[in-house]
PDB file of N, CA and C in Angstrom:
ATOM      1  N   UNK A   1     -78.956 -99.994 -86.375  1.00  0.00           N
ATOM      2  CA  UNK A   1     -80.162 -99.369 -85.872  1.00  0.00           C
ATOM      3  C   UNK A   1     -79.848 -98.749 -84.509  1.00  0.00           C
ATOM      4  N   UNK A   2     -80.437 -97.307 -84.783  1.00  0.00           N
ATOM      5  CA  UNK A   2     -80.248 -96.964 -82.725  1.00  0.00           C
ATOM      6  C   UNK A   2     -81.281 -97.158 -82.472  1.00  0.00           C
ATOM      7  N   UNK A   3     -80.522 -97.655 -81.072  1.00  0.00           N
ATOM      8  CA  UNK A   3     -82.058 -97.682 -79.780  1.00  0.00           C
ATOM      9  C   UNK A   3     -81.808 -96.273 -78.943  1.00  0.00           C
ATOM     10  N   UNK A   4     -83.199 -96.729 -78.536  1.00  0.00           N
ATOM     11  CA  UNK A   4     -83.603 -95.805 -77.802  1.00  0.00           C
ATOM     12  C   UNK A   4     -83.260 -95.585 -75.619  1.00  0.00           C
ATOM     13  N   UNK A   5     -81.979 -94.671 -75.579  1.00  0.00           N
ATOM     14  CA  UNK A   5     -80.996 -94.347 -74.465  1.00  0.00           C
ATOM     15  C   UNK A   5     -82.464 -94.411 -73.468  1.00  0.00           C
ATOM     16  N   UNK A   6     -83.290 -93.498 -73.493  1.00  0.00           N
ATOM     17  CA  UNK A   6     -83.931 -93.409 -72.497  1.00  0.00           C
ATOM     18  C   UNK A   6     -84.745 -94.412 -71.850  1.00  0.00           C
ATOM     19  N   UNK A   7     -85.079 -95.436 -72.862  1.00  0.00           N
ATOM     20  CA  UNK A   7     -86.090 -96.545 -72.898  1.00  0.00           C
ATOM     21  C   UNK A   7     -84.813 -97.767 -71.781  1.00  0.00           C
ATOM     22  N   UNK A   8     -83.584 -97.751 -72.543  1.00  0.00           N
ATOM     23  CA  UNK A   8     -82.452 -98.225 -71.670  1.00  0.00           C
ATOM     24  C   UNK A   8     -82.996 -97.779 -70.293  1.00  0.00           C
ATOM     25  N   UNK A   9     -82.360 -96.080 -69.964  1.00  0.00           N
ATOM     26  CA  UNK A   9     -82.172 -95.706 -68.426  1.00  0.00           C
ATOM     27  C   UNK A   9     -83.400 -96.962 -67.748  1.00  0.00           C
ATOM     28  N   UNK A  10     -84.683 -96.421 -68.308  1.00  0.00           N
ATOM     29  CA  UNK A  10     -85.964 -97.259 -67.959  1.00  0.00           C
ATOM     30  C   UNK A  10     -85.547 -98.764 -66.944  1.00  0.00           C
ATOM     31  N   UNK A  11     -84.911 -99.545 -68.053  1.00  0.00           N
ATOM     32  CA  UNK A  11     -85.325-101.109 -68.321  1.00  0.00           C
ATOM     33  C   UNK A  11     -84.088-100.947 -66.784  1.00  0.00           C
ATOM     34  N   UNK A  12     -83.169-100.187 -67.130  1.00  0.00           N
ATOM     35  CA  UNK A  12     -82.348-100.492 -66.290  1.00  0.00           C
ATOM     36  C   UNK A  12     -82.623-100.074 -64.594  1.00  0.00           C
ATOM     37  N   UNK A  13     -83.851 -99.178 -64.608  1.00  0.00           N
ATOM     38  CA  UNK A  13     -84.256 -99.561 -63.027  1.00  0.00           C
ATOM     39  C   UNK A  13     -84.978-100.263 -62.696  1.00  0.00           C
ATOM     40  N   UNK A  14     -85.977-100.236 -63.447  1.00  0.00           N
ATOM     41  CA  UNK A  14     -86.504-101.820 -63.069  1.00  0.00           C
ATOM     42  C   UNK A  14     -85.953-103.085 -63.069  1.00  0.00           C
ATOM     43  N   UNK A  15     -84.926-103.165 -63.510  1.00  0.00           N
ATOM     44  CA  UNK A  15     -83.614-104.136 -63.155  1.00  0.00           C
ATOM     45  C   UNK A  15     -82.547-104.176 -61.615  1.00  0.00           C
ATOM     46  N   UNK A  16     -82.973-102.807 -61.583  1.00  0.00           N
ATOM     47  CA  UNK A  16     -82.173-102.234 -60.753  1.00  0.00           C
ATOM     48  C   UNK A  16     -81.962-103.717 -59.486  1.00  0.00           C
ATOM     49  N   UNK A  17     -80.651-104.032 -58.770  1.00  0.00           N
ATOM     50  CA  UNK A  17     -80.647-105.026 -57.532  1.00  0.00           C
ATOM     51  C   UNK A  17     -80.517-106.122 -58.385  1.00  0.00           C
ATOM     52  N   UNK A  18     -81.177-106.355 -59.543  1.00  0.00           N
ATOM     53  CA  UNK A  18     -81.077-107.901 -60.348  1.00  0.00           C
ATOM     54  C   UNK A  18     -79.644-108.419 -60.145  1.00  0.00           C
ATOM     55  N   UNK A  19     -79.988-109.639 -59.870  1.00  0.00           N
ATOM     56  CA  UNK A  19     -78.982-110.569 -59.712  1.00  0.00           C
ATOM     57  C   UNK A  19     -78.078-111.436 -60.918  1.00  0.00           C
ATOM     58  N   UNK A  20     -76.887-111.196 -60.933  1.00  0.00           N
ATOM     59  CA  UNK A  20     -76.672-111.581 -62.545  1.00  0.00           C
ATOM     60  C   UNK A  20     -76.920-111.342 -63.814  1.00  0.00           C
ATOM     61  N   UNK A  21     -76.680-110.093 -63.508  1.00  0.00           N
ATOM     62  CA  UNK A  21     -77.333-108.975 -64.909  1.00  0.00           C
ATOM     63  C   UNK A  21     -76.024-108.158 -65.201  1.00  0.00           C
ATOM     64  N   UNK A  22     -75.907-108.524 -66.797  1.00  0.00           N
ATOM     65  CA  UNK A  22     -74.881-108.106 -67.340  1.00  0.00           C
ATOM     66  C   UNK A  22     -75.410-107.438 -68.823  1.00  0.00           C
ATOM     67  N   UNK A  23     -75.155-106.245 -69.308  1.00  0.00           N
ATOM     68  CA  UNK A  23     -75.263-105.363 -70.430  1.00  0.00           C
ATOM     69  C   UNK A  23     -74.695-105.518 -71.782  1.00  0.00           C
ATOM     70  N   UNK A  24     -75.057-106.379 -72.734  1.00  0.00           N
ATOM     71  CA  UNK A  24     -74.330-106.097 -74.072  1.00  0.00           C
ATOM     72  C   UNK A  24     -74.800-105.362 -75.503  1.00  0.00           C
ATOM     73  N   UNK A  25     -73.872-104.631 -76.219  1.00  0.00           N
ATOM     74  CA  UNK A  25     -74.689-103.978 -77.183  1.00  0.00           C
ATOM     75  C   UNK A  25     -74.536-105.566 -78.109  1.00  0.00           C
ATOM     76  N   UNK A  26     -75.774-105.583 -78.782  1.00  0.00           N
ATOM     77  CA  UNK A  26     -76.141-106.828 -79.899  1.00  0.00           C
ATOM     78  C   UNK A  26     -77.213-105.897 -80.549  1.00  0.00           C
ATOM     79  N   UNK A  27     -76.609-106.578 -81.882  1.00  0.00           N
ATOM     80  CA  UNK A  27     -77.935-106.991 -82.982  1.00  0.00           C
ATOM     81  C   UNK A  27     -78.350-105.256 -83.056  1.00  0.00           C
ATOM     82  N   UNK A  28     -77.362-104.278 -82.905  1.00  0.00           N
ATOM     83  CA  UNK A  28     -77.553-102.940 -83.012  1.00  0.00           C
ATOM     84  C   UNK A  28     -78.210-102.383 -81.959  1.00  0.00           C
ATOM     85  N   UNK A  29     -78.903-102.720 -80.927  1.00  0.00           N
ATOM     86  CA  UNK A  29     -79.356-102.396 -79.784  1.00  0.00           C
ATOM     87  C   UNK A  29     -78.476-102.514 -78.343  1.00  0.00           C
ATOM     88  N   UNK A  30     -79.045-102.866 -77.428  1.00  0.00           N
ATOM     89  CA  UNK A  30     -78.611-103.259 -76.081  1.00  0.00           C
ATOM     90  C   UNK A  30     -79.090-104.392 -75.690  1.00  0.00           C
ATOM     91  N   UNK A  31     -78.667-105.318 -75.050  1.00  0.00           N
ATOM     92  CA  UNK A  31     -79.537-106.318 -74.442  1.00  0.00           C
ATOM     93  C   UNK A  31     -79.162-107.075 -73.089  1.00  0.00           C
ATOM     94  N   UNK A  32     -79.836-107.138 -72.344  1.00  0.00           N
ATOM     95  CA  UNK A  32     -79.625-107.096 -70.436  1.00  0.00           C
ATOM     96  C   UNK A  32     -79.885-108.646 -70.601  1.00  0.00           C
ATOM     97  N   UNK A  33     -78.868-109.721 -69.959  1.00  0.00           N
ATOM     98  CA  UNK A  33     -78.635-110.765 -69.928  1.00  0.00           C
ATOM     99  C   UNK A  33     -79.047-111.407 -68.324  1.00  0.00           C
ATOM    100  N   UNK A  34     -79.738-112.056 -68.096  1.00  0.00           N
ATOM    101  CA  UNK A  34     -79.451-112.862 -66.975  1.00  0.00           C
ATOM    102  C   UNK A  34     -78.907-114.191 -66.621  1.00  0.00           C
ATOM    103  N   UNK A  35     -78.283-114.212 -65.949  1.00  0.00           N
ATOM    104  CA  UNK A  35     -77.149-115.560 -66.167  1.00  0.00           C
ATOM    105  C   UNK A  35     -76.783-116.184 -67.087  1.00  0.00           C
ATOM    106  N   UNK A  36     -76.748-115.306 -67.946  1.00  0.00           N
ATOM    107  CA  UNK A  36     -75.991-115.565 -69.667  1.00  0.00           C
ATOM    108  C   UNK A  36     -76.503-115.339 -70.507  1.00  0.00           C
ATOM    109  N   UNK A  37     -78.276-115.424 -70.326  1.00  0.00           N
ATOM    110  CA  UNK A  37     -79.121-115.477 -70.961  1.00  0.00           C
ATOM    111  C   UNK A  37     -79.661-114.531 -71.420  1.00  0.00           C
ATOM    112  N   UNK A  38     -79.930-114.354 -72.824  1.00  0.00           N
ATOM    113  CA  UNK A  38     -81.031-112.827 -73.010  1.00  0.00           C
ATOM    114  C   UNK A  38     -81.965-112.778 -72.753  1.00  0.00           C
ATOM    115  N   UNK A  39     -82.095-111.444 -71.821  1.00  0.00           N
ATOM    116  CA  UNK A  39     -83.734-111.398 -71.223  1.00  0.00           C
ATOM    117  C   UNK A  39     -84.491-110.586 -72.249  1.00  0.00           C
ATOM    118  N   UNK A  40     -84.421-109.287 -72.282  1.00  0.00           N
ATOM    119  CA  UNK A  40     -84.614-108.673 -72.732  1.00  0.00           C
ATOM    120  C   UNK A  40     -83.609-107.453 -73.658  1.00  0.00           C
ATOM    121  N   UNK A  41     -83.738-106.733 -74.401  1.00  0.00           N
ATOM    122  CA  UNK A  41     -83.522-105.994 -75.304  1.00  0.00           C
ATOM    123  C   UNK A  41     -83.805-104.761 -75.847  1.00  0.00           C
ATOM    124  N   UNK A  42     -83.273-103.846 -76.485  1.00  0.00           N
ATOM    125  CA  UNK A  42     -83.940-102.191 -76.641  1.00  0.00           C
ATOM    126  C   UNK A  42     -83.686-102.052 -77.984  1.00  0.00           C
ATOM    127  N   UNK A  43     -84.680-102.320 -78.960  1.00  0.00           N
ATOM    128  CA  UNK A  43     -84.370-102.513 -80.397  1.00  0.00           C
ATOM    129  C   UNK A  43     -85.008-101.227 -80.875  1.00  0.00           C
ATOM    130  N   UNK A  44     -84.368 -99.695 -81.281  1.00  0.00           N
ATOM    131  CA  UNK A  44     -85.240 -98.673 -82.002  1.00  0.00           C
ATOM    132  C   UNK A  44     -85.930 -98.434 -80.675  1.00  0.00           C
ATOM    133  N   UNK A  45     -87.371 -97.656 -80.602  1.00  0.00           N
ATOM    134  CA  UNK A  45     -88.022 -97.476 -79.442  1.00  0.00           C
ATOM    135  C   UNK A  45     -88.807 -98.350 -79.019  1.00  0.00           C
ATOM    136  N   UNK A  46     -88.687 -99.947 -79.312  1.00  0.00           N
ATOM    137  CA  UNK A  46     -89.407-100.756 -78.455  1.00  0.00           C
ATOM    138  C   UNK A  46     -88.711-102.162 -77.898  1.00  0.00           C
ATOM    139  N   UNK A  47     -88.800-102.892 -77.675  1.00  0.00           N
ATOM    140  CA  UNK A  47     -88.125-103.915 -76.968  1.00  0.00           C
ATOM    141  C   UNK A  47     -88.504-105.405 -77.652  1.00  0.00           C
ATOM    142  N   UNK A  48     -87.196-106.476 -77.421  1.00  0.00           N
ATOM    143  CA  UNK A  48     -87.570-107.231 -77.717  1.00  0.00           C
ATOM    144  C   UNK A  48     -87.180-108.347 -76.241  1.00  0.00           C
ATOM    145  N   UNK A  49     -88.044-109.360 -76.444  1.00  0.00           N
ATOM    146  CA  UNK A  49     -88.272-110.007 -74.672  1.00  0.00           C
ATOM    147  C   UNK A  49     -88.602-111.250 -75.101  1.00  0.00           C
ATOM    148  N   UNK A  50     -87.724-112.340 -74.251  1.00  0.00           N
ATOM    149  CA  UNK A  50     -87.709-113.765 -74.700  1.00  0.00           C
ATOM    150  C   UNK A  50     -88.048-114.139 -73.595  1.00  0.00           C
ATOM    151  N   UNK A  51     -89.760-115.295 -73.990  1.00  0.00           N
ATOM    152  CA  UNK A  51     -90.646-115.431 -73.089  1.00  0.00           C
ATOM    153  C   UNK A  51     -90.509-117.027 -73.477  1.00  0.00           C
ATOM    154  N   UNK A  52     -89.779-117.546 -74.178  1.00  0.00           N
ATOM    155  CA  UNK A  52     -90.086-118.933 -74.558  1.00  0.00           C
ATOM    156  C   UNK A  52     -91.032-119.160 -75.711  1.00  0.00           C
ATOM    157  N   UNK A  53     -91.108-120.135 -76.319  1.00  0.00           N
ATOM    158  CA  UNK A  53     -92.171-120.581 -77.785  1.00  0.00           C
ATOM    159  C   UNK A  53     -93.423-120.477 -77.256  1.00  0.00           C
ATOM    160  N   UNK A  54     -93.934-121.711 -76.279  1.00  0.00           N
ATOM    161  CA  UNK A  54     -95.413-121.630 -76.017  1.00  0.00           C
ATOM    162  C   UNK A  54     -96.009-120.136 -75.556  1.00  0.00           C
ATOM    163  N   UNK A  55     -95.602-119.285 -74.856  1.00  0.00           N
ATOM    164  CA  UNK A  55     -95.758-118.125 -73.668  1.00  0.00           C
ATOM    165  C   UNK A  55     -96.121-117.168 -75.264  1.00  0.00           C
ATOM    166  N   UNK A  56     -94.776-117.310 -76.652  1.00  0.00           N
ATOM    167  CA  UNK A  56     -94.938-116.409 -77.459  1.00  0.00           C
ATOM    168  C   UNK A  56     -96.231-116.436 -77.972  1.00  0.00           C
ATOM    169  N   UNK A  57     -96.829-117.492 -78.369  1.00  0.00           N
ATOM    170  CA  UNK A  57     -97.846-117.846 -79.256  1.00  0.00           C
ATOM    171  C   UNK A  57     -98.841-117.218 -78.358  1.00  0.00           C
ATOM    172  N   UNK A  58     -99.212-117.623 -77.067  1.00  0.00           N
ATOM    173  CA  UNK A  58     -99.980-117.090 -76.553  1.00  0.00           C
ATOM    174  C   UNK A  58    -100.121-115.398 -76.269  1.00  0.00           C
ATOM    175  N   UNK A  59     -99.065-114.931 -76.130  1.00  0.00           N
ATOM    176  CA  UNK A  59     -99.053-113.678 -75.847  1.00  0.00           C
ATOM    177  C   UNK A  59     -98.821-112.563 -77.319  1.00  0.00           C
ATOM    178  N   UNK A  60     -99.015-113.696 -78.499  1.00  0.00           N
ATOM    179  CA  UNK A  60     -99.056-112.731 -79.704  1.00  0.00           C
ATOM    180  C   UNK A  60    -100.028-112.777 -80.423  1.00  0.00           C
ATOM    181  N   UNK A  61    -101.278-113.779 -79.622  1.00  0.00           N
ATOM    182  CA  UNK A  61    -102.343-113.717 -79.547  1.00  0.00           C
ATOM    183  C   UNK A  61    -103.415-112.441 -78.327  1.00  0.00           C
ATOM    184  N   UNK A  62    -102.950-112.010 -77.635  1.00  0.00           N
ATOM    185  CA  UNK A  62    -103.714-111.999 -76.354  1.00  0.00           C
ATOM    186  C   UNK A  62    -103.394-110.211 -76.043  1.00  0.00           C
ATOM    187  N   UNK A  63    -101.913-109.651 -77.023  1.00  0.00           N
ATOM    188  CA  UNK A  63    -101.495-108.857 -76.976  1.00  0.00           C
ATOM    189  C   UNK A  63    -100.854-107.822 -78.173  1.00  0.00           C
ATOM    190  N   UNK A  64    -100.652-106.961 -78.242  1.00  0.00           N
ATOM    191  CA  UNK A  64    -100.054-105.968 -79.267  1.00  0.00           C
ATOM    192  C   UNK A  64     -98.747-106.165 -79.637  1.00  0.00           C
ATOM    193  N   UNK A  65     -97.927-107.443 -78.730  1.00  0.00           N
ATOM    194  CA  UNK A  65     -96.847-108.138 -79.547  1.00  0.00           C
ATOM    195  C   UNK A  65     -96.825-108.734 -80.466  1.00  0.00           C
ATOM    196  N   UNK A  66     -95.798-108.531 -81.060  1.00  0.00           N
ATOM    197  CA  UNK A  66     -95.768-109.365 -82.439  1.00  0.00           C
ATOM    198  C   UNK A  66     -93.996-110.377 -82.370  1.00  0.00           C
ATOM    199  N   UNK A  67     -94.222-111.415 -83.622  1.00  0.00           N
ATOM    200  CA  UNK A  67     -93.117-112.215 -83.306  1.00  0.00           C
ATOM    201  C   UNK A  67     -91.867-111.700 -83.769  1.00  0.00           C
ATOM    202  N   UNK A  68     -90.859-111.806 -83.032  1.00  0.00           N
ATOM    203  CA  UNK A  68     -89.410-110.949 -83.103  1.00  0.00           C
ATOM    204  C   UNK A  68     -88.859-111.283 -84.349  1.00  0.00           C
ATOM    205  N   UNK A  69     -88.436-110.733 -85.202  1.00  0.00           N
ATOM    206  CA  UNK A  69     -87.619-111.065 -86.520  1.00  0.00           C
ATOM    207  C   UNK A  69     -86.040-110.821 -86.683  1.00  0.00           C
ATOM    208  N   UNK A  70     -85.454-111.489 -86.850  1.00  0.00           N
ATOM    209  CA  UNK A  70     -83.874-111.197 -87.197  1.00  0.00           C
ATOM    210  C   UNK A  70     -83.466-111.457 -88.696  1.00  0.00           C
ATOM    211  N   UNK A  71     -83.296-109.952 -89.315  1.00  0.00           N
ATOM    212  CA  UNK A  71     -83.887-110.371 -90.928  1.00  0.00           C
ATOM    213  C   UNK A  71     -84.863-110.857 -91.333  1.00  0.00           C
ATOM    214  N   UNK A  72     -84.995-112.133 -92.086  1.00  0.00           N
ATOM    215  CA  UNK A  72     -85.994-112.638 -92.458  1.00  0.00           C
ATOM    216  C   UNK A  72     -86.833-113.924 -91.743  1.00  0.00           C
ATOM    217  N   UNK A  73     -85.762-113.836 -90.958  1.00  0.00           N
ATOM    218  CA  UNK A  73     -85.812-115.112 -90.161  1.00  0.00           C
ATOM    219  C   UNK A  73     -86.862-114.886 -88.315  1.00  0.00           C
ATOM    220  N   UNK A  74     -87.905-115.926 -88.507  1.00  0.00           N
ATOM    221  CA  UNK A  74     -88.906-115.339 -87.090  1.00  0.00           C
ATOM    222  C   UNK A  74     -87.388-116.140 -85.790  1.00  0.00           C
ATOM    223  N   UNK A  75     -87.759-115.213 -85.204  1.00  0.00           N
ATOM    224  CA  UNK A  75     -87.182-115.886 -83.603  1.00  0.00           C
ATOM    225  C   UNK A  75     -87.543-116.566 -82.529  1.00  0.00           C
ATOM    226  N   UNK A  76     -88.109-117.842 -82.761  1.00  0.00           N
ATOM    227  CA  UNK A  76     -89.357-118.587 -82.003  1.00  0.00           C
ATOM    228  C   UNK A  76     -88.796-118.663 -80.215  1.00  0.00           C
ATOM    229  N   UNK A  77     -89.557-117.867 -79.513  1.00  0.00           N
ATOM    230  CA  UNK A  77     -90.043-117.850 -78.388  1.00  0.00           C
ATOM    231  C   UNK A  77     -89.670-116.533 -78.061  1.00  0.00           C
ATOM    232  N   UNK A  78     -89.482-115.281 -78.979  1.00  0.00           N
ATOM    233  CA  UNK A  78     -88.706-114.308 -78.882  1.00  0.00           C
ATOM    234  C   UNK A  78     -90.211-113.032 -79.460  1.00  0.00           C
ATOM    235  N   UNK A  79     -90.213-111.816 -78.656  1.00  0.00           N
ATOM    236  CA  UNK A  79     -91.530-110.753 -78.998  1.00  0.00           C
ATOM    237  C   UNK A  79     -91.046-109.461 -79.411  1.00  0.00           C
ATOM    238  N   UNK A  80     -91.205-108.823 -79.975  1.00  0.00           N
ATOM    239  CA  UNK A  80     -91.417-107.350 -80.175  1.00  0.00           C
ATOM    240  C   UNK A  80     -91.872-106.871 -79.699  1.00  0.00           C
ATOM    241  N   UNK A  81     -92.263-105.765 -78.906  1.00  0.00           N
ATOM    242  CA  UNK A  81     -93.176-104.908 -78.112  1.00  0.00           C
ATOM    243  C   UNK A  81     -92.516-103.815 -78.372  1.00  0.00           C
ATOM    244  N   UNK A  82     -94.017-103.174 -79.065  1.00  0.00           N
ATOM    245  CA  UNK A  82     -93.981-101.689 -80.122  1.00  0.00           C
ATOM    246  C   UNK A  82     -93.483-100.738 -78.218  1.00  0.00           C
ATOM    247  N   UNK A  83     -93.605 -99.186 -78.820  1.00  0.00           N
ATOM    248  CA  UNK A  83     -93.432 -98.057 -77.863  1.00  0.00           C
ATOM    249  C   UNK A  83     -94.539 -98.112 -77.258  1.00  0.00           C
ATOM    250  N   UNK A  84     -95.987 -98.143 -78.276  1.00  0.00           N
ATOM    251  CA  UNK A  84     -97.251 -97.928 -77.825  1.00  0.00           C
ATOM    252  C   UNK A  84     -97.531 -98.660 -76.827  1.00  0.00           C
ATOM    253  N   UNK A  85     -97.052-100.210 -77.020  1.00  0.00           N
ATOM    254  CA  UNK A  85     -97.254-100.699 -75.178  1.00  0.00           C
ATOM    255  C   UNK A  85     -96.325-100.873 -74.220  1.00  0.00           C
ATOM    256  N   UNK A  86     -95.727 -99.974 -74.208  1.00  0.00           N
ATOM    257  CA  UNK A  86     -94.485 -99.428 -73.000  1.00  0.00           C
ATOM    258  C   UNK A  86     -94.958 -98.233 -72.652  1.00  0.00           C
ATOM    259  N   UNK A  87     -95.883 -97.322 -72.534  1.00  0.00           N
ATOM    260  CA  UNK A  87     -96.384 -96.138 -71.989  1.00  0.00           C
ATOM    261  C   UNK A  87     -96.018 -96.094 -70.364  1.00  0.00           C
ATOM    262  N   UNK A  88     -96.432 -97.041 -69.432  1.00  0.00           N
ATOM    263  CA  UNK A  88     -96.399 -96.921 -68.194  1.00  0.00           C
ATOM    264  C   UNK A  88     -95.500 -97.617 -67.818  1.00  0.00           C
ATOM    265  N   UNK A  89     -94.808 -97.363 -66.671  1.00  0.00           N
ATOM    266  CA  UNK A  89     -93.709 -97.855 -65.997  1.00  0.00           C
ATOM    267  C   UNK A  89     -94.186 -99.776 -65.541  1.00  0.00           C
ATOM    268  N   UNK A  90     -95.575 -99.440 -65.476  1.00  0.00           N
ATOM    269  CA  UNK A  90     -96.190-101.079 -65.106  1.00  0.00           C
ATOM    270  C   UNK A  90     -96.241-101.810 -66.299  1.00  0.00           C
ATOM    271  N   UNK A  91     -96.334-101.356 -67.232  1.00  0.00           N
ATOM    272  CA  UNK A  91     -96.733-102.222 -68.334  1.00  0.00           C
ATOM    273  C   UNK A  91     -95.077-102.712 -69.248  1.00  0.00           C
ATOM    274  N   UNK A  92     -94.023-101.441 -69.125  1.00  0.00           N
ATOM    275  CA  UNK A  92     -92.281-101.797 -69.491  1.00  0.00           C
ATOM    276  C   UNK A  92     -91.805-102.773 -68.173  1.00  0.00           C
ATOM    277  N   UNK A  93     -92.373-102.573 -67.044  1.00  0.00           N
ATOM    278  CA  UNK A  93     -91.968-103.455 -65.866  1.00  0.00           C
ATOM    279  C   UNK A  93     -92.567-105.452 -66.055  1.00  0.00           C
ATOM    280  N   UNK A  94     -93.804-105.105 -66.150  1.00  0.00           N
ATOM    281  CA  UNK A  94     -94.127-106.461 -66.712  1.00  0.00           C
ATOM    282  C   UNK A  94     -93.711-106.963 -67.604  1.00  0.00           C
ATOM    283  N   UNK A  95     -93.456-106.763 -69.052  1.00  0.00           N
ATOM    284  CA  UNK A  95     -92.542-107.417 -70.296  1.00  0.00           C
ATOM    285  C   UNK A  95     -90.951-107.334 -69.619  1.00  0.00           C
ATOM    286  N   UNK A  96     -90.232-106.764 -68.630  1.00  0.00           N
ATOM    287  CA  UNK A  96     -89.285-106.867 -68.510  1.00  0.00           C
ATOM    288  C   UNK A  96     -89.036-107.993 -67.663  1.00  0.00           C
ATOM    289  N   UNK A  97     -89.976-108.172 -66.332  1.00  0.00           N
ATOM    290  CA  UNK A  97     -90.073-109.071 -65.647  1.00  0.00           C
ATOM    291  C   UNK A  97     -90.570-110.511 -66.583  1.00  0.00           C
ATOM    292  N   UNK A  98     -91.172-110.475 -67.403  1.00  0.00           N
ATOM    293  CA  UNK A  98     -91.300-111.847 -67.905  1.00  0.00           C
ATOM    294  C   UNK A  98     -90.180-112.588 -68.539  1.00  0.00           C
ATOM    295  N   UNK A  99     -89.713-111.334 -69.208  1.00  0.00           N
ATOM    296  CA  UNK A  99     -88.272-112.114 -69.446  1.00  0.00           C
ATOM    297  C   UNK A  99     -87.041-112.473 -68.501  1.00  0.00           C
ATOM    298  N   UNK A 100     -87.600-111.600 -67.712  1.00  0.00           N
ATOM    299  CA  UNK A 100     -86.273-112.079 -66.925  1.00  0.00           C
ATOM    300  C   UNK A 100     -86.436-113.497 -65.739  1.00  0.00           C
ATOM    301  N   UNK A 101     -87.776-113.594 -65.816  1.00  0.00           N
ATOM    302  CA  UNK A 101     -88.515-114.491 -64.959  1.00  0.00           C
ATOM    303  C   UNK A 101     -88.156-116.271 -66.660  1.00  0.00           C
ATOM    304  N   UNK A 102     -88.253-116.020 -68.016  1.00  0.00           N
ATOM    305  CA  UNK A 102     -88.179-117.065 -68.712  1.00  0.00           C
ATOM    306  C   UNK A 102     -86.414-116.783 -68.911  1.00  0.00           C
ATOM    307  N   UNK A 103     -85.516-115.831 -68.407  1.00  0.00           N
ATOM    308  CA  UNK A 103     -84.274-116.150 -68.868  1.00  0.00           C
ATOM    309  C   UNK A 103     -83.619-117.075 -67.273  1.00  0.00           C
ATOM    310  N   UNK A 104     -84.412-117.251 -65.926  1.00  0.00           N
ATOM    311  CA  UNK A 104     -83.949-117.590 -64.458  1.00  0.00           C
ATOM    312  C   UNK A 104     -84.631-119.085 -65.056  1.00  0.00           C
ATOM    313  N   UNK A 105     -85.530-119.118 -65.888  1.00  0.00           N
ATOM    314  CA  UNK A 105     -85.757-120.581 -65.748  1.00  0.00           C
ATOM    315  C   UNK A 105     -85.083-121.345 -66.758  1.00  0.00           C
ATOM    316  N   UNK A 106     -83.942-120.762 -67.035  1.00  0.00           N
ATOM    317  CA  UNK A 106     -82.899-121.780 -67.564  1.00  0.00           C
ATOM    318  C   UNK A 106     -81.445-122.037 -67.152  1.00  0.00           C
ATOM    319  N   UNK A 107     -81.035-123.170 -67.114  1.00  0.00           N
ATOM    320  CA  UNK A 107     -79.688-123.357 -66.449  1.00  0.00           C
ATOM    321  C   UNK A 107     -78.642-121.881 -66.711  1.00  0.00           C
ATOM    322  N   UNK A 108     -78.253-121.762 -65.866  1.00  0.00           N
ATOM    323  CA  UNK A 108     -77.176-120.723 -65.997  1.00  0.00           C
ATOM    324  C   UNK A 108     -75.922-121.233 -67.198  1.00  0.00           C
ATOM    325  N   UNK A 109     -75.239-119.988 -67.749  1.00  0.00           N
ATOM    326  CA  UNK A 109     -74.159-120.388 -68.648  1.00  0.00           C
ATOM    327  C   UNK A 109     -73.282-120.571 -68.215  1.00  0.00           C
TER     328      UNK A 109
END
């Protein structure tokens, strides 16, 4: 699957200064790691962002995310977020910051 380059440039300034942020292509996309960890992701034109299990449930209730799939298989604590809610630089900045805020609250690798 390609992702989407520009949605990258994006994620990557609002990253911009991050501390321990390293770039790998996975799972056919890109995905921006913090201290080992996957934060977030550029799957096709929308993103996928690991907020933890409880945070998912709530926020795939509360929001236009839905739960991340790898094949057939759900990815528990892991979101999808379509294009439609990445329009504004505040709204790709917040899903980026959450993940990167649930990938700092785990021990480093």
């Amino acid at each position: 699957m390609a992702y989407d380059l520009a949605l990258a440039d994006e994620i990557r300034s609002v990253l911009d200064g991050e501390p321990e942020l390293t770039e790998r292509r996975m799972f056919g996309g890109l995905a921006f790691l913090v201290n080992g960890h996957l934060a977030v992701g550029v799957r096709g034109s929308g993103i996928i962002v690991r907020v933890g299990a409880d945070a998912a449930e709530e926020l795939v209730r509360t929001t236009a995310a839905t739960r991340a799939m790898m094949g057939a298989r759900v990815m528990t604590g892991w979101l999808d977020v379509g294009a439609d809610s990445l329009g504004t630089e505040a709204e790709l900045s917040a899903w980026v910051r959450r993940g990167v805020g649930y990938a700092r609250s785990l021990p480093p690798k």
